[in-house]
PDB file of N, CA and C in Angstrom:
ATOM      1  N   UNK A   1     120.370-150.360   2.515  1.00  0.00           N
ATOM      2  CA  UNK A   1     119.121-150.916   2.060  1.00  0.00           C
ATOM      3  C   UNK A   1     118.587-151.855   3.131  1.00  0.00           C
ATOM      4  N   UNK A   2     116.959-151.805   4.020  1.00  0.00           N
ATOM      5  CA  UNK A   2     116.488-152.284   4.492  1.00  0.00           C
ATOM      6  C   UNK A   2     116.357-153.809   3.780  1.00  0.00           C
ATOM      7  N   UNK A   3     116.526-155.013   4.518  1.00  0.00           N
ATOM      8  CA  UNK A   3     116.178-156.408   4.040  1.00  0.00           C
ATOM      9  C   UNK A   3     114.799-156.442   4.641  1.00  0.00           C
ATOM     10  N   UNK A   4     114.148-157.258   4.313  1.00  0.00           N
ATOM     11  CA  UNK A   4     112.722-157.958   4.921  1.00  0.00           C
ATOM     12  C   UNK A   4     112.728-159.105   5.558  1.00  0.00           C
ATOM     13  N   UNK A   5     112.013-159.121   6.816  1.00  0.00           N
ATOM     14  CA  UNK A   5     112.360-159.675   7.744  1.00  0.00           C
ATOM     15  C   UNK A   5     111.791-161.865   6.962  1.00  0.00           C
ATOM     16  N   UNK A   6     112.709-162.186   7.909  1.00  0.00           N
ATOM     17  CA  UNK A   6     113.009-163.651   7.514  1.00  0.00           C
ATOM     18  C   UNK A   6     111.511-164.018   7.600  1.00  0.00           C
ATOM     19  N   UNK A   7     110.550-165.119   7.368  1.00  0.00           N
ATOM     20  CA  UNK A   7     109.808-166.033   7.708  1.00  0.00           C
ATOM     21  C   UNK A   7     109.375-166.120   9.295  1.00  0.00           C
ATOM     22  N   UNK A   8     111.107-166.462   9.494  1.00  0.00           N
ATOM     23  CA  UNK A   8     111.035-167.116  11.393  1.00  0.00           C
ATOM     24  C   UNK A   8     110.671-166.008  12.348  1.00  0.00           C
ATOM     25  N   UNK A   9     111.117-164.247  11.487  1.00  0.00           N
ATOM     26  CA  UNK A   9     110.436-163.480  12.558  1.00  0.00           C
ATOM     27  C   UNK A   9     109.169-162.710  12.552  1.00  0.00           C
ATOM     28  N   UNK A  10     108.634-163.778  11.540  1.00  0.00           N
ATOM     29  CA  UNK A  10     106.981-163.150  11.361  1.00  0.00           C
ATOM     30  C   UNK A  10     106.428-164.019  12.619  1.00  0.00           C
ATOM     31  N   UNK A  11     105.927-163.055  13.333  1.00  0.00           N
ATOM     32  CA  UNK A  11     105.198-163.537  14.546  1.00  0.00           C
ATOM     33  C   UNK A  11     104.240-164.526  14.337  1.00  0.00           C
ATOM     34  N   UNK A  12     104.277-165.675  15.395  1.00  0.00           N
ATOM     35  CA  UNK A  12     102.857-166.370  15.114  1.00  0.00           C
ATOM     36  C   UNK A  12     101.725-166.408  14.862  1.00  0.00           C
ATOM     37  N   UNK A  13     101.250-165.132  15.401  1.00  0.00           N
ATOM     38  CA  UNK A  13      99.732-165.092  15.312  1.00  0.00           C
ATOM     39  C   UNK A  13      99.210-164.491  13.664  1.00  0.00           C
ATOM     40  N   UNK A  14     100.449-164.620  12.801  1.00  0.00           N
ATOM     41  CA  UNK A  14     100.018-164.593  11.381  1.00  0.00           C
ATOM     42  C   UNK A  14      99.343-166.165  11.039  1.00  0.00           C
ATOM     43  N   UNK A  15     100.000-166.818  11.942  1.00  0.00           N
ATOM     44  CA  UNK A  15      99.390-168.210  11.400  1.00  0.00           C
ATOM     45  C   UNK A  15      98.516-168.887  12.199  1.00  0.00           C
ATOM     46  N   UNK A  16      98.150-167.828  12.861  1.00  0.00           N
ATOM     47  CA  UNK A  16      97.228-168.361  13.862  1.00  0.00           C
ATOM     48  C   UNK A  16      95.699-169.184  12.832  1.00  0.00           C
ATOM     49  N   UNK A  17      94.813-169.669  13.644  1.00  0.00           N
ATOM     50  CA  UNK A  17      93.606-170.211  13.091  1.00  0.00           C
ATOM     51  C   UNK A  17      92.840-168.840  13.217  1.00  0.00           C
ATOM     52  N   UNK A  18      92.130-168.572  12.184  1.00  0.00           N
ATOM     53  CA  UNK A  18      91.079-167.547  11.965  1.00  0.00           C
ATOM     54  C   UNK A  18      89.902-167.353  13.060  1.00  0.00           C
ATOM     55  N   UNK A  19      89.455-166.710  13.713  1.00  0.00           N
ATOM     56  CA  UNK A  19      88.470-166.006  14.456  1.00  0.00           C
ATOM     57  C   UNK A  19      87.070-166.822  14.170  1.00  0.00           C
ATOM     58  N   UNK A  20      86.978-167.652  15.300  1.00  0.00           N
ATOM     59  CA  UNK A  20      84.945-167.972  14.382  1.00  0.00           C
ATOM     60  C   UNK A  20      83.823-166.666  14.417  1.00  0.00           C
ATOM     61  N   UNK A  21      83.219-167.107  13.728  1.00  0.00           N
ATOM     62  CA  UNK A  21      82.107-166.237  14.314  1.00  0.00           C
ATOM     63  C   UNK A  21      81.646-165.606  15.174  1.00  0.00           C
ATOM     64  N   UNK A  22      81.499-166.800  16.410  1.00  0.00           N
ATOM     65  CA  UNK A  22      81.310-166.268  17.714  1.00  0.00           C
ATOM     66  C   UNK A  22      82.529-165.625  18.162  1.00  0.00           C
ATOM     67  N   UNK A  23      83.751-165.575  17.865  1.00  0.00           N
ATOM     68  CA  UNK A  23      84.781-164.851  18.762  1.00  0.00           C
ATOM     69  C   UNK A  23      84.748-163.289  17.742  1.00  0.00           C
ATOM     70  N   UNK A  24      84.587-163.478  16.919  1.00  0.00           N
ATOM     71  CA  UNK A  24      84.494-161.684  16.223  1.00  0.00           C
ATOM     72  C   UNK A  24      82.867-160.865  16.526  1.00  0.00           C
ATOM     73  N   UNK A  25      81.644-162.149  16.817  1.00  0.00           N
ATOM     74  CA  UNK A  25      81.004-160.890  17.638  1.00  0.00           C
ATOM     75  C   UNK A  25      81.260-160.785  19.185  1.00  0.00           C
ATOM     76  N   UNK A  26      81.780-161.620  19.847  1.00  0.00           N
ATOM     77  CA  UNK A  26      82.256-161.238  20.946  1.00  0.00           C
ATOM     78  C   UNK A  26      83.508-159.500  20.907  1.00  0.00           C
ATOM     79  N   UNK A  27      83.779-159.484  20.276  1.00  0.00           N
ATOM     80  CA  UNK A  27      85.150-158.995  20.496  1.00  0.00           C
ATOM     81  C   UNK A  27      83.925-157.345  19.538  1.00  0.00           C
ATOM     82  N   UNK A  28      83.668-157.700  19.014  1.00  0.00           N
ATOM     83  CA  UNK A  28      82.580-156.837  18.107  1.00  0.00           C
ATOM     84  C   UNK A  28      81.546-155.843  19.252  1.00  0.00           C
ATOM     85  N   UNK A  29      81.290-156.711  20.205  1.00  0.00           N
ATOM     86  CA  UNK A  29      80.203-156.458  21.270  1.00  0.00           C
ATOM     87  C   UNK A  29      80.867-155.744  21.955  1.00  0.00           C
ATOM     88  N   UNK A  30      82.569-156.649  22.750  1.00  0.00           N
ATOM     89  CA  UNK A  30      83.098-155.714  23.900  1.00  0.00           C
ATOM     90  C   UNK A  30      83.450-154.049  22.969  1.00  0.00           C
ATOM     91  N   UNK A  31      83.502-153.665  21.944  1.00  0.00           N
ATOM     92  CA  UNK A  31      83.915-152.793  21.451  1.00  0.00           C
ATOM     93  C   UNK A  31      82.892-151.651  21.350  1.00  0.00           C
ATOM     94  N   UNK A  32      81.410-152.355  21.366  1.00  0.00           N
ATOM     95  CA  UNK A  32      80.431-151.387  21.365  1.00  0.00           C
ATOM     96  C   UNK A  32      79.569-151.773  22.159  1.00  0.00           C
ATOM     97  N   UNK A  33      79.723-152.471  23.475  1.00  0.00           N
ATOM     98  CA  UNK A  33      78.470-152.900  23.865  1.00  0.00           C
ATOM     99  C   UNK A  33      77.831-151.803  24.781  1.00  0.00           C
ATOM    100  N   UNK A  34      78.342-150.530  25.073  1.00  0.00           N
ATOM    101  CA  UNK A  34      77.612-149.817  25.494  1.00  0.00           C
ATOM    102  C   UNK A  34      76.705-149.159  24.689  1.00  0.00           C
ATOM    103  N   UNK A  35      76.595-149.400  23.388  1.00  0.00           N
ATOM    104  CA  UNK A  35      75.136-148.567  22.705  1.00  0.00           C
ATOM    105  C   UNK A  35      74.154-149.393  22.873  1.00  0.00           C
ATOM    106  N   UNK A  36      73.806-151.094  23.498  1.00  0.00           N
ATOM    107  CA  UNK A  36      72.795-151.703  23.792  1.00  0.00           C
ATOM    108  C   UNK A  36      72.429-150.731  24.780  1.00  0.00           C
ATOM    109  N   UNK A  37      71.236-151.086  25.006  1.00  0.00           N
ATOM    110  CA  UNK A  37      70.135-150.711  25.860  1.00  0.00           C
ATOM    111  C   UNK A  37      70.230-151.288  27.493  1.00  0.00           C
ATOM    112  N   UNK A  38      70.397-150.571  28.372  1.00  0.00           N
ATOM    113  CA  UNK A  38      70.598-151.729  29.640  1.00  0.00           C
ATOM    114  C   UNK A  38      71.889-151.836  29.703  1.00  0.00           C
ATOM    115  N   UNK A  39      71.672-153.386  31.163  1.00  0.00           N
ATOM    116  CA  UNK A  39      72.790-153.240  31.826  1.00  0.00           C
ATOM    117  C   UNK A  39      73.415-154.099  30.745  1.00  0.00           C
ATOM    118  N   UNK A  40      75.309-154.885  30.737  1.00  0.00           N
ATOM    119  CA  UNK A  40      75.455-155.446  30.247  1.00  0.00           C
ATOM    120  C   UNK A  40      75.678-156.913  30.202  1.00  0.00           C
ATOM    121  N   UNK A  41      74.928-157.611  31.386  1.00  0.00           N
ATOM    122  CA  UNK A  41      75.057-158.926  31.688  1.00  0.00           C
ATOM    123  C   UNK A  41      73.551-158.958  30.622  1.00  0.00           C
ATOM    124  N   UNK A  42      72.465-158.240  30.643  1.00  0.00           N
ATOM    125  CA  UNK A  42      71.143-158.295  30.231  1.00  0.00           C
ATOM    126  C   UNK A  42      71.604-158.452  28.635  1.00  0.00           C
ATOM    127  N   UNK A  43      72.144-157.105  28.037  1.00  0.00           N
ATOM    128  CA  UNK A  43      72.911-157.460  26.554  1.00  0.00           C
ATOM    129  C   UNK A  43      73.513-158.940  26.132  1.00  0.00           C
ATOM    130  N   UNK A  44      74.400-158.946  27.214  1.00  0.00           N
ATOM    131  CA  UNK A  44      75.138-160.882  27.001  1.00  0.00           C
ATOM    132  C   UNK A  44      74.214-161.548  26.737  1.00  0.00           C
ATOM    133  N   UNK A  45      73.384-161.396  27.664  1.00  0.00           N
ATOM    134  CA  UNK A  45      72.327-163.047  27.442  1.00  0.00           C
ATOM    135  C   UNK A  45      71.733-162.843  26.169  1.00  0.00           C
ATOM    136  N   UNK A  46      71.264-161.646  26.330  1.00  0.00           N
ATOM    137  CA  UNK A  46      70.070-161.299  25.091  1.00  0.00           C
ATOM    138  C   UNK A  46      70.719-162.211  23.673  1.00  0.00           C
ATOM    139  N   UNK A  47      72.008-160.880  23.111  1.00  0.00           N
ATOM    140  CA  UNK A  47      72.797-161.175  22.319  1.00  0.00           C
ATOM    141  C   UNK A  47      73.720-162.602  21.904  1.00  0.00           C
ATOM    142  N   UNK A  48      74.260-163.466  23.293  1.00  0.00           N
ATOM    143  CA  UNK A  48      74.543-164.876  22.817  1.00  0.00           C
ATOM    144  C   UNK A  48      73.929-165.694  23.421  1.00  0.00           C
ATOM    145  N   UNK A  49      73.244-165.917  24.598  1.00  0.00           N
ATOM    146  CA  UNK A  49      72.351-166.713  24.882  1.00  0.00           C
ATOM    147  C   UNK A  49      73.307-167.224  25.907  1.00  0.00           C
ATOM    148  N   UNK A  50      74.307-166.601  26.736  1.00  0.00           N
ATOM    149  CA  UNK A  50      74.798-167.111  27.653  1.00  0.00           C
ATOM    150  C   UNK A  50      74.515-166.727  28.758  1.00  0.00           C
ATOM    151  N   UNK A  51      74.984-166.805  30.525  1.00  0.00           N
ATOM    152  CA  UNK A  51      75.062-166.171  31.562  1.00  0.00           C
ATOM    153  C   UNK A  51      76.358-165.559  30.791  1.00  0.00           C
ATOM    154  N   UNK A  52      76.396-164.270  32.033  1.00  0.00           N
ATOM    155  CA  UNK A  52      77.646-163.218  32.320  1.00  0.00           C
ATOM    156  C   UNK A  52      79.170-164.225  32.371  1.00  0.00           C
ATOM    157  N   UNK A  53      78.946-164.282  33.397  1.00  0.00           N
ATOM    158  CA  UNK A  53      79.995-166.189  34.052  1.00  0.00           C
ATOM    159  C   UNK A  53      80.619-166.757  32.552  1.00  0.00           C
ATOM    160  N   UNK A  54      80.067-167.647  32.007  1.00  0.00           N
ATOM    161  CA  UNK A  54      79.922-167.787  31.085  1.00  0.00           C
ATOM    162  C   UNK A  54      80.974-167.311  29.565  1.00  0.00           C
ATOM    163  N   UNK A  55      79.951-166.113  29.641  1.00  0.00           N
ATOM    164  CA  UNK A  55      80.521-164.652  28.682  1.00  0.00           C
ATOM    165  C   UNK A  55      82.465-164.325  28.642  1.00  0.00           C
ATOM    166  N   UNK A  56      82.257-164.217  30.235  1.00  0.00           N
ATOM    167  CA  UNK A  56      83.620-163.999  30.270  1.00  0.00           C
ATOM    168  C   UNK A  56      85.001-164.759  30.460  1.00  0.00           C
ATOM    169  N   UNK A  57      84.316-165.354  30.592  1.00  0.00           N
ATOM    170  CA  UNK A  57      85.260-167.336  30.332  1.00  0.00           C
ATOM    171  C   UNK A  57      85.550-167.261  29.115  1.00  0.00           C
ATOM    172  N   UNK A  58      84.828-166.946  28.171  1.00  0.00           N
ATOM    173  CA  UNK A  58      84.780-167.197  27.109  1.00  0.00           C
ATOM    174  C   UNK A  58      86.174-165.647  26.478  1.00  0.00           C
ATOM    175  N   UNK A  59      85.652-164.684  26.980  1.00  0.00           N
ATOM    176  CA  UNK A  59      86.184-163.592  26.378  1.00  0.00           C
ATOM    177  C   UNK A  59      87.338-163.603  26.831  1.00  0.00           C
ATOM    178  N   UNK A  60      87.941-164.305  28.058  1.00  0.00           N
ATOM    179  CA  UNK A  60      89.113-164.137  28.514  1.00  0.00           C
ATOM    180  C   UNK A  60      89.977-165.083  28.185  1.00  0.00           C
ATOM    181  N   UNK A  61      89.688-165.982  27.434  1.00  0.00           N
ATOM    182  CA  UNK A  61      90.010-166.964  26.548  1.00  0.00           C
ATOM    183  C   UNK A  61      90.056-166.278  25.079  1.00  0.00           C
ATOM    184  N   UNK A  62      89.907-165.543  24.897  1.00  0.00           N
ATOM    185  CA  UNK A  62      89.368-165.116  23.078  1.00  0.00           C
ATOM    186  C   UNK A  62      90.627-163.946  23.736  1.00  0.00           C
ATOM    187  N   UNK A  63      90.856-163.525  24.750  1.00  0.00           N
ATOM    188  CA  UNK A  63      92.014-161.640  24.615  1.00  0.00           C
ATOM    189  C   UNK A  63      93.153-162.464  24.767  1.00  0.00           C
ATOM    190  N   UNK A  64      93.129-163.988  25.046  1.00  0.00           N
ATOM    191  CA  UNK A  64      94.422-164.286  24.826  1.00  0.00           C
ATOM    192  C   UNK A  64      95.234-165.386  23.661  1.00  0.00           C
ATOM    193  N   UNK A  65      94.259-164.950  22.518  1.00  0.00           N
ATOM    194  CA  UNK A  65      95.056-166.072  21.268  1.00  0.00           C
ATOM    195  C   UNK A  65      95.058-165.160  20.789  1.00  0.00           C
ATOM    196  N   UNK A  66      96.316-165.304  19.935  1.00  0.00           N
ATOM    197  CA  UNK A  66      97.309-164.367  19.095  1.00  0.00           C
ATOM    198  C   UNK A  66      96.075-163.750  18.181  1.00  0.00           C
ATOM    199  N   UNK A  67      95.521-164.682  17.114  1.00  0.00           N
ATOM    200  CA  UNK A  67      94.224-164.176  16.288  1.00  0.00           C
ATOM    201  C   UNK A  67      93.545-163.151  16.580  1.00  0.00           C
ATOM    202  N   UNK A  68      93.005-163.069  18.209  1.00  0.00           N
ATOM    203  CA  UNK A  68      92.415-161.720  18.537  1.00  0.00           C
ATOM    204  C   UNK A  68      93.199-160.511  18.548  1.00  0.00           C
ATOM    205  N   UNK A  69      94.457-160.828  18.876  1.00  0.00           N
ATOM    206  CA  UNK A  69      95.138-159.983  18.752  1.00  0.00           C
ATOM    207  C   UNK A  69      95.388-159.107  17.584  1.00  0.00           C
ATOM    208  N   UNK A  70      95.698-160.169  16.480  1.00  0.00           N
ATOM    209  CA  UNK A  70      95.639-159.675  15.181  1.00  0.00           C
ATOM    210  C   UNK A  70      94.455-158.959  14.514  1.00  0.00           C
ATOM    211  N   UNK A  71      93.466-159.574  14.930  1.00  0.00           N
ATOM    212  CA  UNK A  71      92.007-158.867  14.698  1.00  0.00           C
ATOM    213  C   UNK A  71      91.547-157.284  15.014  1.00  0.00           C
ATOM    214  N   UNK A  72      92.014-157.519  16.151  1.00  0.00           N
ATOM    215  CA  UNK A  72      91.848-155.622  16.848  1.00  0.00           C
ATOM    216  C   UNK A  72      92.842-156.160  17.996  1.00  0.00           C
ATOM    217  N   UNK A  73      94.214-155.560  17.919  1.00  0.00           N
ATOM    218  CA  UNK A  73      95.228-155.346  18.675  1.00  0.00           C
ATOM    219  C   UNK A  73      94.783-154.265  19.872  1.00  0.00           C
ATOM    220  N   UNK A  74      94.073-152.703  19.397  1.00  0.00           N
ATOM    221  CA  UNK A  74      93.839-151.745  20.196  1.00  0.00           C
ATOM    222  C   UNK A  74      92.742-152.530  21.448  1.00  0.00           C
ATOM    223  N   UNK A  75      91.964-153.283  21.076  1.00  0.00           N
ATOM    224  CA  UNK A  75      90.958-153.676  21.534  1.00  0.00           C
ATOM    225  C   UNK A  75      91.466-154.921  22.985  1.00  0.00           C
ATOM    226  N   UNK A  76      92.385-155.451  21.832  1.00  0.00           N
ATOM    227  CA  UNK A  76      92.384-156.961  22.820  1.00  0.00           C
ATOM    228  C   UNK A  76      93.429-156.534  23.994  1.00  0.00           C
ATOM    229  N   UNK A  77      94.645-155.431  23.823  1.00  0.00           N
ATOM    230  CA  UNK A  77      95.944-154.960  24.529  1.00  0.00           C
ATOM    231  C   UNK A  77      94.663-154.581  25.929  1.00  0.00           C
ATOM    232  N   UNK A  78      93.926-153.359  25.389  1.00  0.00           N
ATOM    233  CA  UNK A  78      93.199-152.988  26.839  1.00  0.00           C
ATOM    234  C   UNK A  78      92.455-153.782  27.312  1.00  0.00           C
ATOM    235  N   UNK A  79      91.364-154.862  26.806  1.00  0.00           N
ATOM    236  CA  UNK A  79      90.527-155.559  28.040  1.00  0.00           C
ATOM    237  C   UNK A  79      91.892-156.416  28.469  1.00  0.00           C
ATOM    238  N   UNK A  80      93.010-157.250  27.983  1.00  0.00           N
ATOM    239  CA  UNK A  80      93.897-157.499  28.584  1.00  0.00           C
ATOM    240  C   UNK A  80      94.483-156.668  30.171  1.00  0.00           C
ATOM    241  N   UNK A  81      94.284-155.581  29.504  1.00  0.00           N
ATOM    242  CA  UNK A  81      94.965-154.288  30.887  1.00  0.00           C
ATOM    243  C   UNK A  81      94.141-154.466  31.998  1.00  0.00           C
ATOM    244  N   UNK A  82      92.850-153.913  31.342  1.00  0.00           N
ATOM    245  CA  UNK A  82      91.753-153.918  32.287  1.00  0.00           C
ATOM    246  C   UNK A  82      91.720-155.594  33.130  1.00  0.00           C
ATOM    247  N   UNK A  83      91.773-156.580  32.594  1.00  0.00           N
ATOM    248  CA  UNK A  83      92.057-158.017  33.530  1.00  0.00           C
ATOM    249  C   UNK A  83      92.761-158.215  34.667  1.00  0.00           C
ATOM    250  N   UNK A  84      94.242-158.053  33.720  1.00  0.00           N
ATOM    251  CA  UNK A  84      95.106-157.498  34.385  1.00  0.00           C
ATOM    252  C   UNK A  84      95.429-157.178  35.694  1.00  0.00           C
ATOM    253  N   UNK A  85      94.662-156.006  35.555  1.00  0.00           N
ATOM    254  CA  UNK A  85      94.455-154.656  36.578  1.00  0.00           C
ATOM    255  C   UNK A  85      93.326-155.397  37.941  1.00  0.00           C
ATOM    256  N   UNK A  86      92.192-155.751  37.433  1.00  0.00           N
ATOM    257  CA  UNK A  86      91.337-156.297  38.315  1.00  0.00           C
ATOM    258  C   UNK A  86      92.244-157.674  39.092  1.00  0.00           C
ATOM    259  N   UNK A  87      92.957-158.726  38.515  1.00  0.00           N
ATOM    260  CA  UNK A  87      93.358-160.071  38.842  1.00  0.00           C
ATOM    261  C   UNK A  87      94.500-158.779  40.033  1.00  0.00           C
ATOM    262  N   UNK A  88      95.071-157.897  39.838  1.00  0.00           N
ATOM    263  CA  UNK A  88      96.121-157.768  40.716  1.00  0.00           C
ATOM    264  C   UNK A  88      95.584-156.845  41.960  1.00  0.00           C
ATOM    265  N   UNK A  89      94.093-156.191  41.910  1.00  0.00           N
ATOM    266  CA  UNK A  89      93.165-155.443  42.709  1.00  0.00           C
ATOM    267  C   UNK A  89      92.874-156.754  43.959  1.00  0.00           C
ATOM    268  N   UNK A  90      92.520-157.491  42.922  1.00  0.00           N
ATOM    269  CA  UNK A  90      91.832-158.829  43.655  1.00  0.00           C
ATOM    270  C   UNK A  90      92.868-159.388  44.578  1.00  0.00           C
ATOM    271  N   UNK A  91      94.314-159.799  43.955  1.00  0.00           N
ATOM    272  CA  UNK A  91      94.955-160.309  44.935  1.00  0.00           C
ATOM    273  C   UNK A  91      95.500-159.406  46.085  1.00  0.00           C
ATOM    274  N   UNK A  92      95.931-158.587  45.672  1.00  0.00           N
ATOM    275  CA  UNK A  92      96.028-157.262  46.552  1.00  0.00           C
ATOM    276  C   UNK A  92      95.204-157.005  47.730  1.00  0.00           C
ATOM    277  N   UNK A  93      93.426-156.733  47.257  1.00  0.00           N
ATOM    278  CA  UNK A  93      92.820-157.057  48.410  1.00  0.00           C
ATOM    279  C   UNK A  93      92.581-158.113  49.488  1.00  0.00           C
ATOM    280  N   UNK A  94      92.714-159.339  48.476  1.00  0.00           N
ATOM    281  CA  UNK A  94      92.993-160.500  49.560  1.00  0.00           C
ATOM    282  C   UNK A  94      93.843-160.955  50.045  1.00  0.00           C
ATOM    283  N   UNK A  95      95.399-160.162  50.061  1.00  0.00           N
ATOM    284  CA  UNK A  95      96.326-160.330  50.491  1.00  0.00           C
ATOM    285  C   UNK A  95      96.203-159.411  51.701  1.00  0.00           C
ATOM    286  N   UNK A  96      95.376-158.596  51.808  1.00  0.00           N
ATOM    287  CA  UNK A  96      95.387-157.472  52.809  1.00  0.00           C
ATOM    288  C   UNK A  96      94.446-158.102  53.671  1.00  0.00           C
ATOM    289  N   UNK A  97      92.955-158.669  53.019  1.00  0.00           N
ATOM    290  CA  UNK A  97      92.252-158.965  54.092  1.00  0.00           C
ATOM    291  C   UNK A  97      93.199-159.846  54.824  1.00  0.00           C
ATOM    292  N   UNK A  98      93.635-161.062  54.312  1.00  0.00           N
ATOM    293  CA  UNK A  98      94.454-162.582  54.884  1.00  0.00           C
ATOM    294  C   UNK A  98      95.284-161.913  56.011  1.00  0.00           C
ATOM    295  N   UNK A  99      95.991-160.752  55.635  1.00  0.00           N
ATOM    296  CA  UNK A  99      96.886-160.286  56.412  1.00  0.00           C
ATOM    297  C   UNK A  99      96.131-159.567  57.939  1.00  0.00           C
ATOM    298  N   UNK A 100      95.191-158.851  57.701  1.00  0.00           N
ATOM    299  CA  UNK A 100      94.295-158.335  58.697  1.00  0.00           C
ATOM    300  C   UNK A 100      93.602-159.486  59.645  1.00  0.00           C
ATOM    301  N   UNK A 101      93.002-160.650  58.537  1.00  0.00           N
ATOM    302  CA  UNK A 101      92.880-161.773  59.475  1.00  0.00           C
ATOM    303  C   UNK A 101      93.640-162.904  60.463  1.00  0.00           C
ATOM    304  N   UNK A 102      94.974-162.496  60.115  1.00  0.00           N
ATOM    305  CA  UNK A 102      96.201-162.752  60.919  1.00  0.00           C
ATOM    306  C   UNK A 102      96.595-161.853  62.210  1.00  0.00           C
ATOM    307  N   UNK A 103      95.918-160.734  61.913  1.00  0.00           N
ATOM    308  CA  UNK A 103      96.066-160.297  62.659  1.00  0.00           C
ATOM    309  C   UNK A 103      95.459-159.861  64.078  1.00  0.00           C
ATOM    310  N   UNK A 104      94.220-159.953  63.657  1.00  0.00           N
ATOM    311  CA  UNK A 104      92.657-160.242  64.260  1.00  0.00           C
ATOM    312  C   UNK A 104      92.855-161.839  65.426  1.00  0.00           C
ATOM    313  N   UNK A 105      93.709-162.477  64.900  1.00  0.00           N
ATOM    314  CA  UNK A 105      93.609-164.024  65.469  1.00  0.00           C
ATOM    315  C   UNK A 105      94.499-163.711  66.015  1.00  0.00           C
ATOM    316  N   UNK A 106      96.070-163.294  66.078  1.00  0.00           N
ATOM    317  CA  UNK A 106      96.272-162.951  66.627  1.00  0.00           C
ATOM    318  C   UNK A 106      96.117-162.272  68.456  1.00  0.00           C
ATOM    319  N   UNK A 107      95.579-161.722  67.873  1.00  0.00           N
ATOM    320  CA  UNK A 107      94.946-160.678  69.318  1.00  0.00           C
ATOM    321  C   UNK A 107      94.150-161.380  70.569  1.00  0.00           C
ATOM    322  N   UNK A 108      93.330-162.452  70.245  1.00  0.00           N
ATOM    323  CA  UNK A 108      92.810-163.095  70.540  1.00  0.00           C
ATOM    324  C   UNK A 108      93.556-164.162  71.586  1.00  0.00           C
ATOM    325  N   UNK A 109      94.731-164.600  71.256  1.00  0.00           N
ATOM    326  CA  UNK A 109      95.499-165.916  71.363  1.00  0.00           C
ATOM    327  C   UNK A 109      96.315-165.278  72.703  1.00  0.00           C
ATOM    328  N   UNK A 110      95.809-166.276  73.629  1.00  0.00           N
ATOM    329  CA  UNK A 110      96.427-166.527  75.009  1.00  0.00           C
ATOM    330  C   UNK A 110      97.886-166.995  75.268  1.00  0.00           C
ATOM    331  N   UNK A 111      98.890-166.029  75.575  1.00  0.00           N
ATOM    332  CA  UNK A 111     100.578-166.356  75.529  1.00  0.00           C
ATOM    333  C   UNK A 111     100.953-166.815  76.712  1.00  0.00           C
ATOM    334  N   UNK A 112     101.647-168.105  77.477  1.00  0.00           N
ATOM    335  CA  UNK A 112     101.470-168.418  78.316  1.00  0.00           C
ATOM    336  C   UNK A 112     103.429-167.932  78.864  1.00  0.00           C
TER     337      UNK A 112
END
């Protein structure tokens, strides 16, 4: 016979604080914001009255409390990925340029 799990291993984000408003149409928007019209920095503003900048400060803050998670798990796991993915593109490329620019100076430098 299966027991049910204790209290202590119900994950936190059961007790997380509830979603405001603004974080369930955020999370509402990234889920459909391609049926707006236009690009989607133009949608952002329209829809909350923010810059892009802004927007995603905000959203990248909202894919990482447990609550969103709980809210739409499918949702919050991939723009997580997709972050992710870009933060390690990003360092990646600027680990390559830094490295190329080491190397560039290099070349340059008079060995006596």
């Amino acid at each position: 016979m299966e027991t049910q799990p204790e209290p202590a291993e119900v994950p936190d984000a059961v007790d997380a604080a509830p979603l405001s408003g603004r974080d369930e149409a955020i999370l509402g928007f990234e889920h459909e914001w391609w049926r707006h019209g236009g690009a989607k920095e133009e949608a952002i503003r329209r829809e909350f009255g923010v810059s892009a900048a802004r927007y995603y400060q905000l959203l990248n803050s909202l894919i990482d409390s447990p609550a969103a998670i709980v809210h739409d798990p499918m949702l919050v796991r991939r723009l997580q990925r997709v972050r992710d993915a870009r933060t390690s593109e990003r360092s990646t490329h600027t680990g390559s340029r830094a490295q190329s620019g080491r190397q560039a100076a290099g070349r340059g430098r008079i060995e006596d």
